[in-house]
N, C-alpha and C. Protein backbone atom coordinates (compact mmCIF):
# COMPACT_ATOMS: atom_id res chain seq x y z
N UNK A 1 0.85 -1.17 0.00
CA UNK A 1 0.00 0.00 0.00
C UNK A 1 0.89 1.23 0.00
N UNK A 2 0.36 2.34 -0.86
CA UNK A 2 1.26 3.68 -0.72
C UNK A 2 0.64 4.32 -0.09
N UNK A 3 0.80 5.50 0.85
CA UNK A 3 0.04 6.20 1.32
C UNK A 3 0.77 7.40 1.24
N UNK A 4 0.28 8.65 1.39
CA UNK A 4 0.74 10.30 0.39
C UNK A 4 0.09 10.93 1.27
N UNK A 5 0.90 11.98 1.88
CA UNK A 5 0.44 13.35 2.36
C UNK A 5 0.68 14.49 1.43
N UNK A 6 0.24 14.98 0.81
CA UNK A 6 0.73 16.68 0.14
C UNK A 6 0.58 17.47 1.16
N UNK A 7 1.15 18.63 0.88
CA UNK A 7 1.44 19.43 1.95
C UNK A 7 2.70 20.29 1.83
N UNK A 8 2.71 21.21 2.49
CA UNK A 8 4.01 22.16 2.68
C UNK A 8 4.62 21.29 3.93
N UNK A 9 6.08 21.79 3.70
CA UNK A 9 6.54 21.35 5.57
C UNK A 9 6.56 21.62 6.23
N UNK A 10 6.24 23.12 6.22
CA UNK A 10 6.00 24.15 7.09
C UNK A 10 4.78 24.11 7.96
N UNK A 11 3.93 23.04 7.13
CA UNK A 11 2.36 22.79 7.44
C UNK A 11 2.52 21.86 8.80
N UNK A 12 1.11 22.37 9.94
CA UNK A 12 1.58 21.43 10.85
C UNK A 12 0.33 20.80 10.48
N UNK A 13 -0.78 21.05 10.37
CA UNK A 13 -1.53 20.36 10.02
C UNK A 13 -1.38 18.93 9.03
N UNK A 14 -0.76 19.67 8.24
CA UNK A 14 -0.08 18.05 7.09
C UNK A 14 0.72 17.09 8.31
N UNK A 15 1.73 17.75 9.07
CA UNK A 15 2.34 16.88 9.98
C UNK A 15 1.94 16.36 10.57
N UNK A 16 0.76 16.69 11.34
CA UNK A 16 0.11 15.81 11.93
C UNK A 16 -0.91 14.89 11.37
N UNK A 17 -1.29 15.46 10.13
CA UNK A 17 -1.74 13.99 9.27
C UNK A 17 -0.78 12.97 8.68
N UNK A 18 0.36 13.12 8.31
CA UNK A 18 1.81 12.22 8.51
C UNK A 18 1.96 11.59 9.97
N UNK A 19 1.61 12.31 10.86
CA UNK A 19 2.01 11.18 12.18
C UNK A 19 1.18 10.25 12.02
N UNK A 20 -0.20 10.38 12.16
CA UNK A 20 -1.12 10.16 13.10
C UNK A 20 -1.39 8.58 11.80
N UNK A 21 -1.18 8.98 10.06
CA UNK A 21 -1.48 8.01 9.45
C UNK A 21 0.03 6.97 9.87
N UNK A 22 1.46 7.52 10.05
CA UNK A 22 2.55 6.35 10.58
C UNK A 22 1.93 5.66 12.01
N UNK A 23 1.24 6.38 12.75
CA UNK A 23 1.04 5.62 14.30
C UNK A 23 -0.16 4.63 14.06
N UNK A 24 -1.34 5.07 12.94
CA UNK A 24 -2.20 4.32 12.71
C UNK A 24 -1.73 2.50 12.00
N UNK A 25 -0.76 3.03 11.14
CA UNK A 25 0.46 2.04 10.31
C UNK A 25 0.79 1.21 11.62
N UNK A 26 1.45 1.32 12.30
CA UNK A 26 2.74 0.70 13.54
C UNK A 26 1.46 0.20 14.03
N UNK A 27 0.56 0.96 14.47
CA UNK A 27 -0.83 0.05 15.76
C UNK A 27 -1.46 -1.05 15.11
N UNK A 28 -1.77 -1.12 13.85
CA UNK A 28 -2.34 -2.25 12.86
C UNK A 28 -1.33 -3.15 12.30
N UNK A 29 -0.37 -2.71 12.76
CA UNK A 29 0.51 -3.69 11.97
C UNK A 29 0.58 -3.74 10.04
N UNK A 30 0.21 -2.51 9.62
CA UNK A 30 -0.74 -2.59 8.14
C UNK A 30 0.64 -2.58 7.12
N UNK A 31 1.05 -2.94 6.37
CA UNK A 31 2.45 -2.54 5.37
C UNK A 31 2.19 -1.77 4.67
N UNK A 32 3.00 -0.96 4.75
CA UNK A 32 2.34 0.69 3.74
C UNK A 32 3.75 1.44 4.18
N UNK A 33 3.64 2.10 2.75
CA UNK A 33 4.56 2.78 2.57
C UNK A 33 4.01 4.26 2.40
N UNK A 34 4.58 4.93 3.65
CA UNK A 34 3.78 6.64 3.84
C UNK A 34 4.93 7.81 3.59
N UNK A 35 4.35 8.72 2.87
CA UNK A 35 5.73 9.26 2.51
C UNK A 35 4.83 10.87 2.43
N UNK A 36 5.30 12.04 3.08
CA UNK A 36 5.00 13.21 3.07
C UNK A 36 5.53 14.09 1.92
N UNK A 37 4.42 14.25 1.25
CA UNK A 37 5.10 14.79 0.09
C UNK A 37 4.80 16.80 -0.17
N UNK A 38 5.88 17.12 -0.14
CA UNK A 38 5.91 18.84 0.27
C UNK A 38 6.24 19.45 -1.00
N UNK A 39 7.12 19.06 -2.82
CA UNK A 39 7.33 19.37 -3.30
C UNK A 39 5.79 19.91 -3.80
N UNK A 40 6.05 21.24 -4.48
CA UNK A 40 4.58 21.75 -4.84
C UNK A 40 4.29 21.57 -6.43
N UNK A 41 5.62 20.81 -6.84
CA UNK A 41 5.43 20.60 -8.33
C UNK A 41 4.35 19.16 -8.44
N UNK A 42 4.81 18.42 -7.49
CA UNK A 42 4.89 16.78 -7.22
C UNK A 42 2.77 17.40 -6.87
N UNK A 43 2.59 18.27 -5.93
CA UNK A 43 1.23 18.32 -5.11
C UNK A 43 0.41 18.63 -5.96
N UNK A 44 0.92 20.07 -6.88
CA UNK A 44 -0.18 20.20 -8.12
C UNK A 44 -0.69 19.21 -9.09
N UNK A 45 0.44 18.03 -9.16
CA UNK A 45 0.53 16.79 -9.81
C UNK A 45 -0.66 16.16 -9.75
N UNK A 46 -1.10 16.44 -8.22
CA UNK A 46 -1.79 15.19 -7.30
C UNK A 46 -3.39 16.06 -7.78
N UNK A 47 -3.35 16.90 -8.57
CA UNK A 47 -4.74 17.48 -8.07
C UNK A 47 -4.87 18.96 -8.20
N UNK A 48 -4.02 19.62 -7.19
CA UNK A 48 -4.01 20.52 -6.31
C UNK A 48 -4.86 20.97 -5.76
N UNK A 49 -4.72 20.02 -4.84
CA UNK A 49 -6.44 20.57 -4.30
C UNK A 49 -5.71 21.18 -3.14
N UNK A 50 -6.91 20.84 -2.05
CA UNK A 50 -6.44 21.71 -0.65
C UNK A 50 -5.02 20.76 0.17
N UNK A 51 -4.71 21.77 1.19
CA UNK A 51 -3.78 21.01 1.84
C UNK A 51 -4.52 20.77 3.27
N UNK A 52 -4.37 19.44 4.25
CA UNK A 52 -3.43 18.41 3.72
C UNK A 52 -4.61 17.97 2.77
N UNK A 53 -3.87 16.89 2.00
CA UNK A 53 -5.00 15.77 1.14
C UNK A 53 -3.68 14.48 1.53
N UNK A 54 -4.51 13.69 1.48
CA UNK A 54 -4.39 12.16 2.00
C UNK A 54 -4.81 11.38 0.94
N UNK A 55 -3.83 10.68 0.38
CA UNK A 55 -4.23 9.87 -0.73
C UNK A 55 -3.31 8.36 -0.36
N UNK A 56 -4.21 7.53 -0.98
CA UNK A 56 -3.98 6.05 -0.91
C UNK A 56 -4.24 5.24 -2.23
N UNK A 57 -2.92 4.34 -2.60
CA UNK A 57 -2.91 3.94 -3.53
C UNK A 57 -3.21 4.81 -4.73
N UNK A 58 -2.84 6.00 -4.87
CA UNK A 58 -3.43 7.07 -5.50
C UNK A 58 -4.46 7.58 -5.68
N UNK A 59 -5.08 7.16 -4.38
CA UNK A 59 -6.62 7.94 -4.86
C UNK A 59 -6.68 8.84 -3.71
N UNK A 60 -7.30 10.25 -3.86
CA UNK A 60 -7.42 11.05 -2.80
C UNK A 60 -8.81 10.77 -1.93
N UNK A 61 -8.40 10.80 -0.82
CA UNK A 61 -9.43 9.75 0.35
C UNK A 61 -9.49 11.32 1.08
N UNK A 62 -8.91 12.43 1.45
CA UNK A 62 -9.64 13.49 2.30
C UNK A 62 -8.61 14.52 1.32
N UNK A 63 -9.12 15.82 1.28
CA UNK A 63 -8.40 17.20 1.26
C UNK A 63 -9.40 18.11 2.11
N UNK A 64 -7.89 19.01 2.20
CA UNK A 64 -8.92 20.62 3.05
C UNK A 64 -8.68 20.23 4.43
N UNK A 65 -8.65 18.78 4.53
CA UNK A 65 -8.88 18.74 5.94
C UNK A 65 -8.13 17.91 7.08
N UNK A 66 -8.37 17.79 8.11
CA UNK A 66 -7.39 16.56 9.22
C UNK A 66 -8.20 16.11 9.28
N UNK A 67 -8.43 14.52 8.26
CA UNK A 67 -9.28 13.61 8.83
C UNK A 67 -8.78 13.03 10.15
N UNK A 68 -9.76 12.42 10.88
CA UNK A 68 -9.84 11.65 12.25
C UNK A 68 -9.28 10.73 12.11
N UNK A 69 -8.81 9.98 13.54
CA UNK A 69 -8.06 8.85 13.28
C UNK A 69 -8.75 7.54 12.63
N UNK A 70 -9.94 7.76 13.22
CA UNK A 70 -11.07 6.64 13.39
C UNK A 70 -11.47 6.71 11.13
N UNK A 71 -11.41 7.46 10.70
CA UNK A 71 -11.15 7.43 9.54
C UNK A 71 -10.28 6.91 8.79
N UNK A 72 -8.99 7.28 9.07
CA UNK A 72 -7.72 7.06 8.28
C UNK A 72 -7.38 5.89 8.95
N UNK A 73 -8.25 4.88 9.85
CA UNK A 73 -8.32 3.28 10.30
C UNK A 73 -9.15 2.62 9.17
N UNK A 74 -9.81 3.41 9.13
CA UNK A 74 -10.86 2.49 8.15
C UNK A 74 -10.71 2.96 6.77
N UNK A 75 -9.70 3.91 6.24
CA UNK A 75 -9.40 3.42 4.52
C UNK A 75 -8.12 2.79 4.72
N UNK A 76 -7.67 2.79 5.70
CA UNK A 76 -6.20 1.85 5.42
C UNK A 76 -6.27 0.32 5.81
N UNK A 77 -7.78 0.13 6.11
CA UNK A 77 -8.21 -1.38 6.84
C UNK A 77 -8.91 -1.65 5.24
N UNK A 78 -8.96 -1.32 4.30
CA UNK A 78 -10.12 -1.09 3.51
C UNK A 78 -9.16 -1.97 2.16
């Protein structure tokens, strides 16, 4: 599984959607490969939609916003 944050780095909001999807990773035991992605060439790529956006397997699963944990359990259980 890939999993994608866009985002600035400056963003804490993105950062904390980068933690919270690695701690969700480690607690499930899930294999996925999560990678915060800040280049803005790479983000417009993705869309450009809002920041953060959360995408899996390339599909965008939230923007605009910090989804919940109880969310980002259940598309990465999915």
């Amino acid at each position: 599984m890939e999993v994608k944050i866009y985002g600035a780095s400056n963003c804490s909001r993105c950062k904390g959607v980068y933690e919270t999807v690695k701690e969700v990773v480690a607690e499930k035991g899930i294999s996925a490969d999560v990678e915060h992605v800040t280049d803005i060439q790479a983000v417009a790529a993705a869309g450009g939609m809002g920041s953060p956006a959360l995408a899996i397997d390339g599909k965008i699963v939230a923007s605009g916003r910090v989804p919940k944990k109880k969310e980002i359990e259940r598309w990465l259980a999915s």
